[in-house]
Structures are given as structure tokens and as C-alpha cells.
PDB file of N, CA and C in Angstrom:
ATOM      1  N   UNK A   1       0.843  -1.186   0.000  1.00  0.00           N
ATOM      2  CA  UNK A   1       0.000   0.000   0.000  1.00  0.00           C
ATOM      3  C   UNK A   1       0.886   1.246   0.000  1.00  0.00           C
ATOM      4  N   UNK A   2       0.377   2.530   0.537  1.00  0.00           N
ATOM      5  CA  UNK A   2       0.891   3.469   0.343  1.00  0.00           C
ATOM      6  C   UNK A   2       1.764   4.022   1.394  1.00  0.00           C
ATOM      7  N   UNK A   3       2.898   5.066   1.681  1.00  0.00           N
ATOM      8  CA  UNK A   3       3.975   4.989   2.469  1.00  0.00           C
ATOM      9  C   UNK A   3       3.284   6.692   3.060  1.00  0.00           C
ATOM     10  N   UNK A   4       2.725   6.942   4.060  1.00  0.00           N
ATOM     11  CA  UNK A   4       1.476   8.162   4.379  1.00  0.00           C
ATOM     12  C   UNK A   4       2.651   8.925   5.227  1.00  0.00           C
ATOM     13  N   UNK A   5       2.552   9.924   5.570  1.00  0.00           N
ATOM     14  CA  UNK A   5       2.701  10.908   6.647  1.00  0.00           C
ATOM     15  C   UNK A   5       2.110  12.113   7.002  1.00  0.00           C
ATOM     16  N   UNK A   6       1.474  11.769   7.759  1.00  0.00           N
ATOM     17  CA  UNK A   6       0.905  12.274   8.871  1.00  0.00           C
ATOM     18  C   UNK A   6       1.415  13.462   9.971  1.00  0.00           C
ATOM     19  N   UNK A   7       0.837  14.897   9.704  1.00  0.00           N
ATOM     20  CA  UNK A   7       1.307  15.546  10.546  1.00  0.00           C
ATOM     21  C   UNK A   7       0.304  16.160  11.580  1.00  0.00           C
ATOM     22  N   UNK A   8       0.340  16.000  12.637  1.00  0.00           N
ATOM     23  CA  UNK A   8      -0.585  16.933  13.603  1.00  0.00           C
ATOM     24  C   UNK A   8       0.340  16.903  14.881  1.00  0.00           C
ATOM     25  N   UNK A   9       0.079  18.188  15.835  1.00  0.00           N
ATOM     26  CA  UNK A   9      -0.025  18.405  17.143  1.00  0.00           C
ATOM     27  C   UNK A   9      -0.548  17.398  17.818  1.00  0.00           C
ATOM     28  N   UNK A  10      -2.066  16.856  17.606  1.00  0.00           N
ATOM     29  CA  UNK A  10      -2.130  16.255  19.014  1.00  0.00           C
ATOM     30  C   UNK A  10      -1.720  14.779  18.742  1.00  0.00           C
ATOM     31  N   UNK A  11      -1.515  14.249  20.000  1.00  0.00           N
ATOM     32  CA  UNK A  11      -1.013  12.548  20.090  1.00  0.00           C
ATOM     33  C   UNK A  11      -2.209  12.166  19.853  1.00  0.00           C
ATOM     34  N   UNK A  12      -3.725  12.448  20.092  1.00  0.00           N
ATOM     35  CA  UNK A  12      -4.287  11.724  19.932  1.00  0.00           C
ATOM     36  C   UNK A  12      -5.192  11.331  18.610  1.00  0.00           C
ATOM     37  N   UNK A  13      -4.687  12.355  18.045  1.00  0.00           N
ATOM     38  CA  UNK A  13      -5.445  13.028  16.693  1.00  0.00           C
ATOM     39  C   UNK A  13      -4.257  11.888  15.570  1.00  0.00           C
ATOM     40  N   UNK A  14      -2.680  12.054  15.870  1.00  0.00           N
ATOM     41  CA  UNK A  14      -2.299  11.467  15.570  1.00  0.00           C
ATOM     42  C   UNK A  14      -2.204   9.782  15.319  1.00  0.00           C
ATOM     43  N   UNK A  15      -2.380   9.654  16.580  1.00  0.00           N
ATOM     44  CA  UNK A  15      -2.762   7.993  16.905  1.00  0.00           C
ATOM     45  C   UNK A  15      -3.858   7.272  16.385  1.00  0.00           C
ATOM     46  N   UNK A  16      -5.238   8.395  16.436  1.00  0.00           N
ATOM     47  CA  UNK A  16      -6.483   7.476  15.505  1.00  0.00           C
ATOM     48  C   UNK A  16      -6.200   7.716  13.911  1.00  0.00           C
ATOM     49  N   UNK A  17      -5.582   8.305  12.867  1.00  0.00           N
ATOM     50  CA  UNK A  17      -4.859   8.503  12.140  1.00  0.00           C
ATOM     51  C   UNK A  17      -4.191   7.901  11.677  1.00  0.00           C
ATOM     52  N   UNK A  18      -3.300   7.310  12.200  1.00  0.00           N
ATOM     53  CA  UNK A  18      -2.317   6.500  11.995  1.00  0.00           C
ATOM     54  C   UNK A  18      -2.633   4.659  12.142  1.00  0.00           C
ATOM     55  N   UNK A  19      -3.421   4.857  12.858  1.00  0.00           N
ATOM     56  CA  UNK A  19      -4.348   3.320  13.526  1.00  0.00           C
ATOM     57  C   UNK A  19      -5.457   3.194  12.031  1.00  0.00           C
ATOM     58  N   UNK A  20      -5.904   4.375  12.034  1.00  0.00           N
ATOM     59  CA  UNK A  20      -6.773   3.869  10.585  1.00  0.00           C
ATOM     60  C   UNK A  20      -6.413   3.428   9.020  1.00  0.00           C
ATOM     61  N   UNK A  21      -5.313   4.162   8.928  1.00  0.00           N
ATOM     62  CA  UNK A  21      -4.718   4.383   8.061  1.00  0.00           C
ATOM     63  C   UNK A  21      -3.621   2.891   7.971  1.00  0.00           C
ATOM     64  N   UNK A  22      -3.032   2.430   9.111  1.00  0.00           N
ATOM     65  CA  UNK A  22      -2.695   1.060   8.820  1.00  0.00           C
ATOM     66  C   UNK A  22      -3.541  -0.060   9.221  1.00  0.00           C
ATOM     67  N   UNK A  23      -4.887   0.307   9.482  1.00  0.00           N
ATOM     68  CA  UNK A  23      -5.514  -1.030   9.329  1.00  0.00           C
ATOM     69  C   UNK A  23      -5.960  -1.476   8.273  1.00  0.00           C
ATOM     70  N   UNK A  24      -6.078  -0.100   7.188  1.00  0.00           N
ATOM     71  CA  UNK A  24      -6.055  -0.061   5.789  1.00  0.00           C
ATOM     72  C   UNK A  24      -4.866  -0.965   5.456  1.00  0.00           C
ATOM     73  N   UNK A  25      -3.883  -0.934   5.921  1.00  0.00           N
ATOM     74  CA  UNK A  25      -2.432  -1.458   4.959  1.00  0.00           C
ATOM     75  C   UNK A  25      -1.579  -0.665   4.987  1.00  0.00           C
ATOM     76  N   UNK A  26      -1.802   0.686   5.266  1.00  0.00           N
ATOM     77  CA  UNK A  26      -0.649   1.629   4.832  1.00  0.00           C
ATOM     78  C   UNK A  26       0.265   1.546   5.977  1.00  0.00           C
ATOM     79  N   UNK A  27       1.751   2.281   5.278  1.00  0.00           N
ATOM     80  CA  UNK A  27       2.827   2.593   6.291  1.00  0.00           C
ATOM     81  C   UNK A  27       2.592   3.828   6.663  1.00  0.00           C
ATOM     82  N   UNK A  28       2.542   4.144   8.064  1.00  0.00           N
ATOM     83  CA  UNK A  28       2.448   5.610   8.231  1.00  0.00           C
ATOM     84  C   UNK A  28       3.346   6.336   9.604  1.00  0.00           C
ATOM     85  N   UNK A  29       4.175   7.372   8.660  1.00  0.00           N
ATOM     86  CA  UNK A  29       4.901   8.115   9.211  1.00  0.00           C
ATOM     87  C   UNK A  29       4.517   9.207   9.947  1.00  0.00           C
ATOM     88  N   UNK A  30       4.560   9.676  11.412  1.00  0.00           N
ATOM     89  CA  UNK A  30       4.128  10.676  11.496  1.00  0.00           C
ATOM     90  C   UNK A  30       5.133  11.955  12.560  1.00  0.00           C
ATOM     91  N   UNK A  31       4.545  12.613  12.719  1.00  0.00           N
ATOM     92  CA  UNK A  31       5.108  13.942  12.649  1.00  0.00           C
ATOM     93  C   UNK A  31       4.331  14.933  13.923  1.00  0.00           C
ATOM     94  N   UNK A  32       4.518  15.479  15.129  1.00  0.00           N
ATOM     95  CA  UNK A  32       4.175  16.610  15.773  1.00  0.00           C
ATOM     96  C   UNK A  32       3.925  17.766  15.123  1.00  0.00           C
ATOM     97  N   UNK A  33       4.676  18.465  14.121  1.00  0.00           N
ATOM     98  CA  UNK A  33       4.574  19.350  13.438  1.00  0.00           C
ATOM     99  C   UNK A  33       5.080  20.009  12.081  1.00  0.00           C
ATOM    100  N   UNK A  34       5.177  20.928  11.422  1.00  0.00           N
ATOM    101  CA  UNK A  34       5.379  20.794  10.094  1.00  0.00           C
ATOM    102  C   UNK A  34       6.860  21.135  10.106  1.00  0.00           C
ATOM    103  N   UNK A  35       7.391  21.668  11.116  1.00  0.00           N
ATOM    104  CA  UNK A  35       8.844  21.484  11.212  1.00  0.00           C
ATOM    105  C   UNK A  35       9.144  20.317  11.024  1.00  0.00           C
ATOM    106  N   UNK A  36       8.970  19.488  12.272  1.00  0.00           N
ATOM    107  CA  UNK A  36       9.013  18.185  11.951  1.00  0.00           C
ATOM    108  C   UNK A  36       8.875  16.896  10.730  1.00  0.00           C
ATOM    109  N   UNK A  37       7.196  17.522  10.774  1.00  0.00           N
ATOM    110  CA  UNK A  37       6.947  16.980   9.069  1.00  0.00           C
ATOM    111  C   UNK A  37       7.633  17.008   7.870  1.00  0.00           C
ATOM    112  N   UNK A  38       8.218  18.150   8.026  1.00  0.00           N
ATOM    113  CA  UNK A  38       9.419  18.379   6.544  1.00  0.00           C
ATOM    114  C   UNK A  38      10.600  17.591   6.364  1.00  0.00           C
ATOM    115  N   UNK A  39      11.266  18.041   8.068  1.00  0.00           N
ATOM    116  CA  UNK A  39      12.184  16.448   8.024  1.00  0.00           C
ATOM    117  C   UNK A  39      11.848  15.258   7.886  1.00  0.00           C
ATOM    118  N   UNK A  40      10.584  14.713   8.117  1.00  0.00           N
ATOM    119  CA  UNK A  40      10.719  13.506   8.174  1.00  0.00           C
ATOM    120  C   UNK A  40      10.253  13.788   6.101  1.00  0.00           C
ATOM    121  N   UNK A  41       9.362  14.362   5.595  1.00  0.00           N
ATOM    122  CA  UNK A  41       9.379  14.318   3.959  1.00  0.00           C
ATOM    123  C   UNK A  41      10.601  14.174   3.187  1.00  0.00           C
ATOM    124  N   UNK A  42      11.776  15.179   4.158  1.00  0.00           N
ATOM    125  CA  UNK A  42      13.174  15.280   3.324  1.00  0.00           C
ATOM    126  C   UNK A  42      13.882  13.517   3.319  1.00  0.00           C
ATOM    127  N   UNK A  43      13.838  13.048   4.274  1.00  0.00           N
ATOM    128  CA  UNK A  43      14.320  11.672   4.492  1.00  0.00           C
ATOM    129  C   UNK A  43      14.060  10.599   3.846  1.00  0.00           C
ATOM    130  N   UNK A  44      12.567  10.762   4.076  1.00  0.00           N
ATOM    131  CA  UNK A  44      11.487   9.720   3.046  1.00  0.00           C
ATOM    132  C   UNK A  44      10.284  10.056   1.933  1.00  0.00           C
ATOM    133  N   UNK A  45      10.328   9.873   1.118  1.00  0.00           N
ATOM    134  CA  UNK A  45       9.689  10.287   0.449  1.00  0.00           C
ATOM    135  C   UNK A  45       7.978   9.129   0.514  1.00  0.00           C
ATOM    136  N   UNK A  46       7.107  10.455   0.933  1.00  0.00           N
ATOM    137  CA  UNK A  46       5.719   9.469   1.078  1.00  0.00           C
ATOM    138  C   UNK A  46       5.114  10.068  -0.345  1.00  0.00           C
ATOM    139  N   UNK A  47       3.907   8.972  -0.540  1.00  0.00           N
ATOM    140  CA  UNK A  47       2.967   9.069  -1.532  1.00  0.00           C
ATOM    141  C   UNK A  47       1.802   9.896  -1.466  1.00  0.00           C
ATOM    142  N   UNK A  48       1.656  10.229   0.105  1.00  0.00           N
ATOM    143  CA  UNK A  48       0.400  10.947   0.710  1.00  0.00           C
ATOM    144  C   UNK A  48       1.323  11.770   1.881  1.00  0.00           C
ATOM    145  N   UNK A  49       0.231  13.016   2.050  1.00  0.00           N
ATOM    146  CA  UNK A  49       1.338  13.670   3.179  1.00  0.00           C
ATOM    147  C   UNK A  49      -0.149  14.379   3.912  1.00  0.00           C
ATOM    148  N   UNK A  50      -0.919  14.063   4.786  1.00  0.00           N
ATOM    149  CA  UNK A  50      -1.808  14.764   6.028  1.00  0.00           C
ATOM    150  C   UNK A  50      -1.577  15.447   6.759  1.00  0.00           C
ATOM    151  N   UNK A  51      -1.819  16.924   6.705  1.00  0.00           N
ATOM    152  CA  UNK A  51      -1.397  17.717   7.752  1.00  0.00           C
ATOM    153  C   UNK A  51      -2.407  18.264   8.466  1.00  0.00           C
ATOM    154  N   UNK A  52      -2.284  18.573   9.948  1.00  0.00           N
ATOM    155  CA  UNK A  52      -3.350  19.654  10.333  1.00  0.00           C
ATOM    156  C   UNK A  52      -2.886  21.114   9.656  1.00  0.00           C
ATOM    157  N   UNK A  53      -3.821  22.149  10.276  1.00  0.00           N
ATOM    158  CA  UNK A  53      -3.512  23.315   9.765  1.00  0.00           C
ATOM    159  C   UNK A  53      -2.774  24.041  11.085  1.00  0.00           C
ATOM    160  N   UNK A  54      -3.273  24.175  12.441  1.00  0.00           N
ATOM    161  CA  UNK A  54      -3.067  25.135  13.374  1.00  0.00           C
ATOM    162  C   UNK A  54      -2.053  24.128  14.423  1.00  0.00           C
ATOM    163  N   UNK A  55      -0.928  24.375  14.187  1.00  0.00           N
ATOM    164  CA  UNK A  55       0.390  23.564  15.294  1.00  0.00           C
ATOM    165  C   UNK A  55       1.454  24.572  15.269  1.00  0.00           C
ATOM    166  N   UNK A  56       2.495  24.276  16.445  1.00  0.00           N
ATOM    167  CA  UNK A  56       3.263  24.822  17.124  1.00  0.00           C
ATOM    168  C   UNK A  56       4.691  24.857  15.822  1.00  0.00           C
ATOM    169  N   UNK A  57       5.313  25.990  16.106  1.00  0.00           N
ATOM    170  CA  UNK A  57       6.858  26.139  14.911  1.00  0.00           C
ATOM    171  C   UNK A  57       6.360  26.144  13.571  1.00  0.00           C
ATOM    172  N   UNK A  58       5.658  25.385  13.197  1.00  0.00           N
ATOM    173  CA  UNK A  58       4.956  25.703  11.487  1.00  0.00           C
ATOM    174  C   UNK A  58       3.590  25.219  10.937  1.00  0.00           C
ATOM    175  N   UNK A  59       3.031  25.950  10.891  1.00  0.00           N
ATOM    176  CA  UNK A  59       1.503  25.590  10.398  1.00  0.00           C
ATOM    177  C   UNK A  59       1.474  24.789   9.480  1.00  0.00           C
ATOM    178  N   UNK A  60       0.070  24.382   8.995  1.00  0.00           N
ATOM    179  CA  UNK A  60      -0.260  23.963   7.838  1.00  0.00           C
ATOM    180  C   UNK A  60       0.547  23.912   6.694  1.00  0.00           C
ATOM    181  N   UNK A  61      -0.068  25.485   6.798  1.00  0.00           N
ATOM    182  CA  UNK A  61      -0.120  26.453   5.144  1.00  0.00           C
ATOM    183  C   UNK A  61       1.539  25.482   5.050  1.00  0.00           C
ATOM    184  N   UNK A  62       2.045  26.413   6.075  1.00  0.00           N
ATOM    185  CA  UNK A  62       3.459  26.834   5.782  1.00  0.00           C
ATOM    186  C   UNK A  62       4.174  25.619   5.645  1.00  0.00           C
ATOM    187  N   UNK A  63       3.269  24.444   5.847  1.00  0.00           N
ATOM    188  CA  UNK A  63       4.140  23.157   5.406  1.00  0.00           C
ATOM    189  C   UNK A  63       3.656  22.288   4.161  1.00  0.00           C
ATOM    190  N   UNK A  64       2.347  23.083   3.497  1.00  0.00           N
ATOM    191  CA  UNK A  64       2.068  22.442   2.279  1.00  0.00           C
ATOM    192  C   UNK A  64       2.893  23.378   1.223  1.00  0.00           C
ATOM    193  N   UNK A  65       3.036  24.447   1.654  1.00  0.00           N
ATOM    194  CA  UNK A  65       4.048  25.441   0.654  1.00  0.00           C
ATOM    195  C   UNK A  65       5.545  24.716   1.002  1.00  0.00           C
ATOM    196  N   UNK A  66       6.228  24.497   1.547  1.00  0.00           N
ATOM    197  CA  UNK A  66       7.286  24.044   1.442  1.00  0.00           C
ATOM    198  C   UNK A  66       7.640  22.687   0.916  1.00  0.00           C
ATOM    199  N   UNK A  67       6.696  22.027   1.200  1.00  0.00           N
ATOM    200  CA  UNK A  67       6.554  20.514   0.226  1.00  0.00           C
ATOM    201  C   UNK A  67       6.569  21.078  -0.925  1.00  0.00           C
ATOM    202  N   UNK A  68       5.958  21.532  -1.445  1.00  0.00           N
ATOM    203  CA  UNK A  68       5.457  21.751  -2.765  1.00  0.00           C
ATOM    204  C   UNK A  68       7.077  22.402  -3.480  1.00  0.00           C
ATOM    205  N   UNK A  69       7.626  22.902  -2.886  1.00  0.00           N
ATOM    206  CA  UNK A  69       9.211  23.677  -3.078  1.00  0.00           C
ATOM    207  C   UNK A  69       9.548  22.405  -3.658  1.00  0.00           C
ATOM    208  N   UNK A  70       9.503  21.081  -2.651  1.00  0.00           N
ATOM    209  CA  UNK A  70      10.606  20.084  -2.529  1.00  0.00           C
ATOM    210  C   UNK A  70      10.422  19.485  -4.399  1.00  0.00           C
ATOM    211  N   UNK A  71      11.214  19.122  -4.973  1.00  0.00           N
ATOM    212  CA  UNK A  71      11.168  18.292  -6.125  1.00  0.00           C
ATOM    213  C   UNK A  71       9.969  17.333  -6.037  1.00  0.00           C
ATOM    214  N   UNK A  72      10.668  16.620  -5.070  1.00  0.00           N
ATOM    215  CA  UNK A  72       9.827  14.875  -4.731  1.00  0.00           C
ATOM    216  C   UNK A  72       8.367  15.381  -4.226  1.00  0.00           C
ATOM    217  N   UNK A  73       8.152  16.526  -4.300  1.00  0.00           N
ATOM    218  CA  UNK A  73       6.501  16.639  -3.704  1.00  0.00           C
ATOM    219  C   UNK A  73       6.308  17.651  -4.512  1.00  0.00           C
ATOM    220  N   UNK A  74       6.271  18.175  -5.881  1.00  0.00           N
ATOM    221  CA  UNK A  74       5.395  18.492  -6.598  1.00  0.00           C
ATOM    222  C   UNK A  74       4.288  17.916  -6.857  1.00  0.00           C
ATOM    223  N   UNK A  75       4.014  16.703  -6.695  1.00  0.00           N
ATOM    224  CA  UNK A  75       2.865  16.030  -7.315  1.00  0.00           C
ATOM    225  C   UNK A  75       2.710  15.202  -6.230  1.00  0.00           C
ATOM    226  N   UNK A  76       2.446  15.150  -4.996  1.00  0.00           N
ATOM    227  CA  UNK A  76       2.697  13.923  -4.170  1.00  0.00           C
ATOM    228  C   UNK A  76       1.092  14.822  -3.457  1.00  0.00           C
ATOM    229  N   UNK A  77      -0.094  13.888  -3.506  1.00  0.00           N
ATOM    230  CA  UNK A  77      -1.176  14.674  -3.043  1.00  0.00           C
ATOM    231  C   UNK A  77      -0.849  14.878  -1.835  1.00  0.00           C
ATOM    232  N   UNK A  78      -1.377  16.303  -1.322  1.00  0.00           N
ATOM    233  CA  UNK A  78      -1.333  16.454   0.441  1.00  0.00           C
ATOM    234  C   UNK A  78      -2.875  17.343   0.849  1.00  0.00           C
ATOM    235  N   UNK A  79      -2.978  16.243   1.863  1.00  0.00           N
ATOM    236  CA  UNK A  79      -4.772  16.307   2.112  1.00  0.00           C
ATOM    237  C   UNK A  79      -4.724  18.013   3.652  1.00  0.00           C
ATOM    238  N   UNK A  80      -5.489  18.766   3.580  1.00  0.00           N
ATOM    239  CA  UNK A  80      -5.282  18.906   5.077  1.00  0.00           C
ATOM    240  C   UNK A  80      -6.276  18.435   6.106  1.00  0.00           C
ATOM    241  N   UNK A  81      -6.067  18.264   7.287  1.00  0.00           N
ATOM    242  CA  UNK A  81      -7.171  17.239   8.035  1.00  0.00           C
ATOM    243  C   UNK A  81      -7.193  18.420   9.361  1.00  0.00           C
ATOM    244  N   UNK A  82      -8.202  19.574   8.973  1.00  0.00           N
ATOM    245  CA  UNK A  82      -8.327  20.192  10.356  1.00  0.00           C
ATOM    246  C   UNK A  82      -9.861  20.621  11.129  1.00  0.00           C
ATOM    247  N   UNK A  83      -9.680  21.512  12.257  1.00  0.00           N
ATOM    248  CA  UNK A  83     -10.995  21.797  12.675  1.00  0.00           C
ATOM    249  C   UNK A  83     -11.328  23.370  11.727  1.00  0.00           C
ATOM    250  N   UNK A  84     -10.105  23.755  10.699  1.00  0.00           N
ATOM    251  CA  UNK A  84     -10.951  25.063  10.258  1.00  0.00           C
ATOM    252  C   UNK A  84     -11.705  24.588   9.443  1.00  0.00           C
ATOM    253  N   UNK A  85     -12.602  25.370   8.935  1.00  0.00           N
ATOM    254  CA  UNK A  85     -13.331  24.811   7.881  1.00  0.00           C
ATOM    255  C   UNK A  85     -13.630  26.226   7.299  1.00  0.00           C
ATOM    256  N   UNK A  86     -13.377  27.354   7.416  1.00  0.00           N
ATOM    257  CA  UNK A  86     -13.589  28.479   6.951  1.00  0.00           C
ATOM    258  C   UNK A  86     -13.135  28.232   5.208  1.00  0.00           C
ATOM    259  N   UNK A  87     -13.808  29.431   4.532  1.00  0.00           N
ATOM    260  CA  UNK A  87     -13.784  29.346   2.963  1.00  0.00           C
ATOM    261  C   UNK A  87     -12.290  29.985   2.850  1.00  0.00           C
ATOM    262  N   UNK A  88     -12.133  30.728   3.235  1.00  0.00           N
ATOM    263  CA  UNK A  88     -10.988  31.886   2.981  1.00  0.00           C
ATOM    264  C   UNK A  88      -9.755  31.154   3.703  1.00  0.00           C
ATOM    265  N   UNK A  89      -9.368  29.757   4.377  1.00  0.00           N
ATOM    266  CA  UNK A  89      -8.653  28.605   5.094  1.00  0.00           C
ATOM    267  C   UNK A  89      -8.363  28.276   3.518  1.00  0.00           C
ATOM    268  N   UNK A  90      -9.771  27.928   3.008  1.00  0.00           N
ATOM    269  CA  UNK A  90      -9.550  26.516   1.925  1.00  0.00           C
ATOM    270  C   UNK A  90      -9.026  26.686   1.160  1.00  0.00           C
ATOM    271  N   UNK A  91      -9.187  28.173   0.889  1.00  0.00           N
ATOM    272  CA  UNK A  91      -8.835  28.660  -0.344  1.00  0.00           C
ATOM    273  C   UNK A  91      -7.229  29.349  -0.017  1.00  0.00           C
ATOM    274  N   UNK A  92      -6.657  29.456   0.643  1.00  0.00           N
ATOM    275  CA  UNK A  92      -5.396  29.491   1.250  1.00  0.00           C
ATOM    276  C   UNK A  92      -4.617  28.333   0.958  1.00  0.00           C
ATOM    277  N   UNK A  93      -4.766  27.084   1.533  1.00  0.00           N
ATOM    278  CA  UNK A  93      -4.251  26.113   1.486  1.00  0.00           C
ATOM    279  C   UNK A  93      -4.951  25.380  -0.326  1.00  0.00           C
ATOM    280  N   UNK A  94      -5.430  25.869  -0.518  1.00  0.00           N
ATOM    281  CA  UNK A  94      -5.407  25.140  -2.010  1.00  0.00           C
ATOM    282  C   UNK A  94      -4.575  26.133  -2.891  1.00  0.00           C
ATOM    283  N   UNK A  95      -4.314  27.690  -2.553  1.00  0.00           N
ATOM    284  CA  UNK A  95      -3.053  28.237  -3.427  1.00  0.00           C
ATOM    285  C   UNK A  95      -2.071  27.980  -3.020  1.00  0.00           C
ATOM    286  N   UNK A  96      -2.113  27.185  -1.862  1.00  0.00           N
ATOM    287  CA  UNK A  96      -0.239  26.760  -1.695  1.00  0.00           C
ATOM    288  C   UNK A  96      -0.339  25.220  -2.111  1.00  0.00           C
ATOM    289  N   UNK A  97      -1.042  25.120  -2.620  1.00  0.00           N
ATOM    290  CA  UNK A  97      -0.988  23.428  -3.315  1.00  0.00           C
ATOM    291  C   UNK A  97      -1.593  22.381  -2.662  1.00  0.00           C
ATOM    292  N   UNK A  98      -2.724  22.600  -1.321  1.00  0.00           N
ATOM    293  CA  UNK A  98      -3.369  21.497  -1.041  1.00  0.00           C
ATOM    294  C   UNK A  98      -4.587  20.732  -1.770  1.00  0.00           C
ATOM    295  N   UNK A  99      -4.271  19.236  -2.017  1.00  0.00           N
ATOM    296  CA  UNK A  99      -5.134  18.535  -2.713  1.00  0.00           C
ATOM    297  C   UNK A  99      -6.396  18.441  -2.116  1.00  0.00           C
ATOM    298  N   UNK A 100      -6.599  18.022  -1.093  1.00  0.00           N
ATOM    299  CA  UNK A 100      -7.838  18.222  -0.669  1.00  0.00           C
ATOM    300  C   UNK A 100      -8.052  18.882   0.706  1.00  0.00           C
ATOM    301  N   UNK A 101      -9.740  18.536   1.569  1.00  0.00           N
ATOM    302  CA  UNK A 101      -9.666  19.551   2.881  1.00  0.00           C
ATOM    303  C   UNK A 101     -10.710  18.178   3.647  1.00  0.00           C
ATOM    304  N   UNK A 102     -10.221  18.098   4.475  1.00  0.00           N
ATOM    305  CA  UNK A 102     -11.372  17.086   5.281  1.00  0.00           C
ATOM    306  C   UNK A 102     -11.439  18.315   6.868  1.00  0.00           C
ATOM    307  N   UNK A 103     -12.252  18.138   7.163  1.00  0.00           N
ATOM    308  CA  UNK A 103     -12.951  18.561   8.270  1.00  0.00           C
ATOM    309  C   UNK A 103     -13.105  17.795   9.597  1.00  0.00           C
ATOM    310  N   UNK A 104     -12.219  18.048  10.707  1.00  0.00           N
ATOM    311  CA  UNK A 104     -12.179  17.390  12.100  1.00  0.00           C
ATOM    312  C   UNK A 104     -13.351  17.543  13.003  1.00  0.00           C
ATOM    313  N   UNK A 105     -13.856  16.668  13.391  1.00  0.00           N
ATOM    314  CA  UNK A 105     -13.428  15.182  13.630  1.00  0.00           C
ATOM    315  C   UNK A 105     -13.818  14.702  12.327  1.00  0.00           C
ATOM    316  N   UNK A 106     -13.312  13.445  12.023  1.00  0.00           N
ATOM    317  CA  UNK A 106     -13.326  12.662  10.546  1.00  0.00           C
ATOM    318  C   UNK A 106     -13.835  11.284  10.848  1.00  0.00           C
ATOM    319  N   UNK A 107     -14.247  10.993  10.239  1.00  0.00           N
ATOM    320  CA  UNK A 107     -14.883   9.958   9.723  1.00  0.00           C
ATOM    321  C   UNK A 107     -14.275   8.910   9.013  1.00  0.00           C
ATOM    322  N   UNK A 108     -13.579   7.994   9.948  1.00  0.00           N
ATOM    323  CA  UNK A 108     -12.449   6.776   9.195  1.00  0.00           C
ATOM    324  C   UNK A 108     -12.816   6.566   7.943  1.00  0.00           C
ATOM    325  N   UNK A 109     -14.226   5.952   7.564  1.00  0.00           N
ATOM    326  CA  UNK A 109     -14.244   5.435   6.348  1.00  0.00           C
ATOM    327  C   UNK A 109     -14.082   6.346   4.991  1.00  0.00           C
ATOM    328  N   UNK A 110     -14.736   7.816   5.840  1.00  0.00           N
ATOM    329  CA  UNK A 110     -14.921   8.967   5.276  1.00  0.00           C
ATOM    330  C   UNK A 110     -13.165   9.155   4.642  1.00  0.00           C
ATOM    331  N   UNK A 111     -12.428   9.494   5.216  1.00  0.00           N
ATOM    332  CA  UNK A 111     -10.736   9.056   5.449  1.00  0.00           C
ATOM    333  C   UNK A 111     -10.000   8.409   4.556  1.00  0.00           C
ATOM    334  N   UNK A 112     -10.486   6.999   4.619  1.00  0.00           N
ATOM    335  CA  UNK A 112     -10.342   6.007   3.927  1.00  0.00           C
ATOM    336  C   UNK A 112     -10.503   6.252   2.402  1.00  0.00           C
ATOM    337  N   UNK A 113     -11.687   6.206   1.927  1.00  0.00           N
ATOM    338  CA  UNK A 113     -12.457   6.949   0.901  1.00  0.00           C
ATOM    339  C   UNK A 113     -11.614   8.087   0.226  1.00  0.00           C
ATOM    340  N   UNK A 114     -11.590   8.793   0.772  1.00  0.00           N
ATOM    341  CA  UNK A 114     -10.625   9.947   0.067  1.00  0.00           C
ATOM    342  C   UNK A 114      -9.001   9.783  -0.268  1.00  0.00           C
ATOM    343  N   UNK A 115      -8.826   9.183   0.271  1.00  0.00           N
ATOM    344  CA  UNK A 115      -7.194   8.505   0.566  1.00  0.00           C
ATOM    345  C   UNK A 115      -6.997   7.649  -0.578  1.00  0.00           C
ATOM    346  N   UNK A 116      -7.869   6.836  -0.852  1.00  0.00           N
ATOM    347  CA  UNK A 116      -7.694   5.699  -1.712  1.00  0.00           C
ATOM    348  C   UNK A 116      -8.026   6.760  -3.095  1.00  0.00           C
ATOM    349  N   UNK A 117      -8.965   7.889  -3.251  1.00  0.00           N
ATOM    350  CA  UNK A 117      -9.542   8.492  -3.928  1.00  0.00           C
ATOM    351  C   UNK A 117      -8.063   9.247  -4.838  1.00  0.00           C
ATOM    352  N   UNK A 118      -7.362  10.020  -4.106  1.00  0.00           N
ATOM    353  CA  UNK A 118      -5.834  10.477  -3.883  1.00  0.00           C
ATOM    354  C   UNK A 118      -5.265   9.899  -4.698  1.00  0.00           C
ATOM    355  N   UNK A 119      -4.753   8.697  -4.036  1.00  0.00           N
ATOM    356  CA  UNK A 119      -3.893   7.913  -4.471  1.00  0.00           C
ATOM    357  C   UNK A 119      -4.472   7.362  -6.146  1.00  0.00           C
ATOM    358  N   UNK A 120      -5.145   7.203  -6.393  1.00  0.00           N
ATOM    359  CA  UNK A 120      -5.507   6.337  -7.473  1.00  0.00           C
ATOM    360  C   UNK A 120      -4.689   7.533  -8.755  1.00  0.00           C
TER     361      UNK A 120
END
């Protein structure tokens, strides 16, 4: 399956995330924050990259714009998975190159569904 990473602040947001996502099959890498997240993108290159939007040292935005810099993630979909849901959010993170927007709390299958949707 697919090689995911996963970025959010909370452990726990992280953990059901990561639990869903490999009961699917997938490998999933994850990340505290988009500082973080970047290193772990620079190291390994995933097929999918989940970020929240609102965390500590680098937001969202500021970590779907810097993927998008990287070579290996011009084209590598990156979903964001947060509680904004504002229009003027979406439309932010889709000019810095986010593929899609799911809305917290999520809906595994809901998750699932889109993920596989991504990837194809």
C-alpha cells in the first residue's frame, strides 16, 4: 500500500490517524509538526502527506508550501485534516498546493475513501 505521513499536534489526533490508516495497509509516518513533518518528507519520500492546519513552529499552510518547493513533492497529493473549515482557510491552502480539505473530527471510512480516492 501506500507509504502516508501524517502531521498533527495532538497525540491523539495522531494515533487514531495513523491506527486507521494502517488497518487499511498503509505505512504511516508521522510527525508533531510541520517542522518536523518536513524532516521527516526530506528523508522519506511518502505518496500521501496529512497535515493539520493550526500547530506549534509551522503551520499547515506553511508546510504544504514548502513541500510543494521540494522536487519529490510536486505532485505527491497532500490532504489537510483540520478543525478550520472556513472558505478563505480553503482557499489558502489550495493556493499553496493542497489537494484536498477534510474537516475534524473525521470519519475513518470517510478518510479512507478519500485517501484511496488520492492515491488512485
Amino acid at each position: 500500500m501506500a507509504n502516508i505521513l501524517a502531521v498533527d499536534d495532538s497525540p491523539s489526533m495522531r494515533k487514531m490517524v495513523s491506527f486507521t490508516l494502517k488497518e487499511a495497509g498503509h505505512h504511516v509516518i508521522t510527525a508533531e509538526n510541520g517542522e518536523q513533518g518536513l524532516a521527516a518528507a526530506r528523508a522519506e519520500t511518502a505518496d500521501l502527506v496529512l497535515t493539520d492546519i493550526n500547530m506549534p513552529t509551522m503551520d499547515g499552510i506553511s508546510l504544504v508550501k514548502a513541500l510543494r518547493d521540494l522536487p519529490n513533492y510536486a505532485h505527491v497529493p497532500i490532504l489537510v485534516l483540520t478543525t478550520e473549515s472556513g472558505a478563505n482557510k480553503k482557499m489558502e491552502g489550495k493556493h499553496v498546493g493542497a489537494t484536498g480539505w477534510l474537516v475534524k473530527p473525521f470519519n475513518p471510512e470517510k478518510l479512507l475513501e478519500v485517501v484511496s480516492k488520492v492515491l488512485d
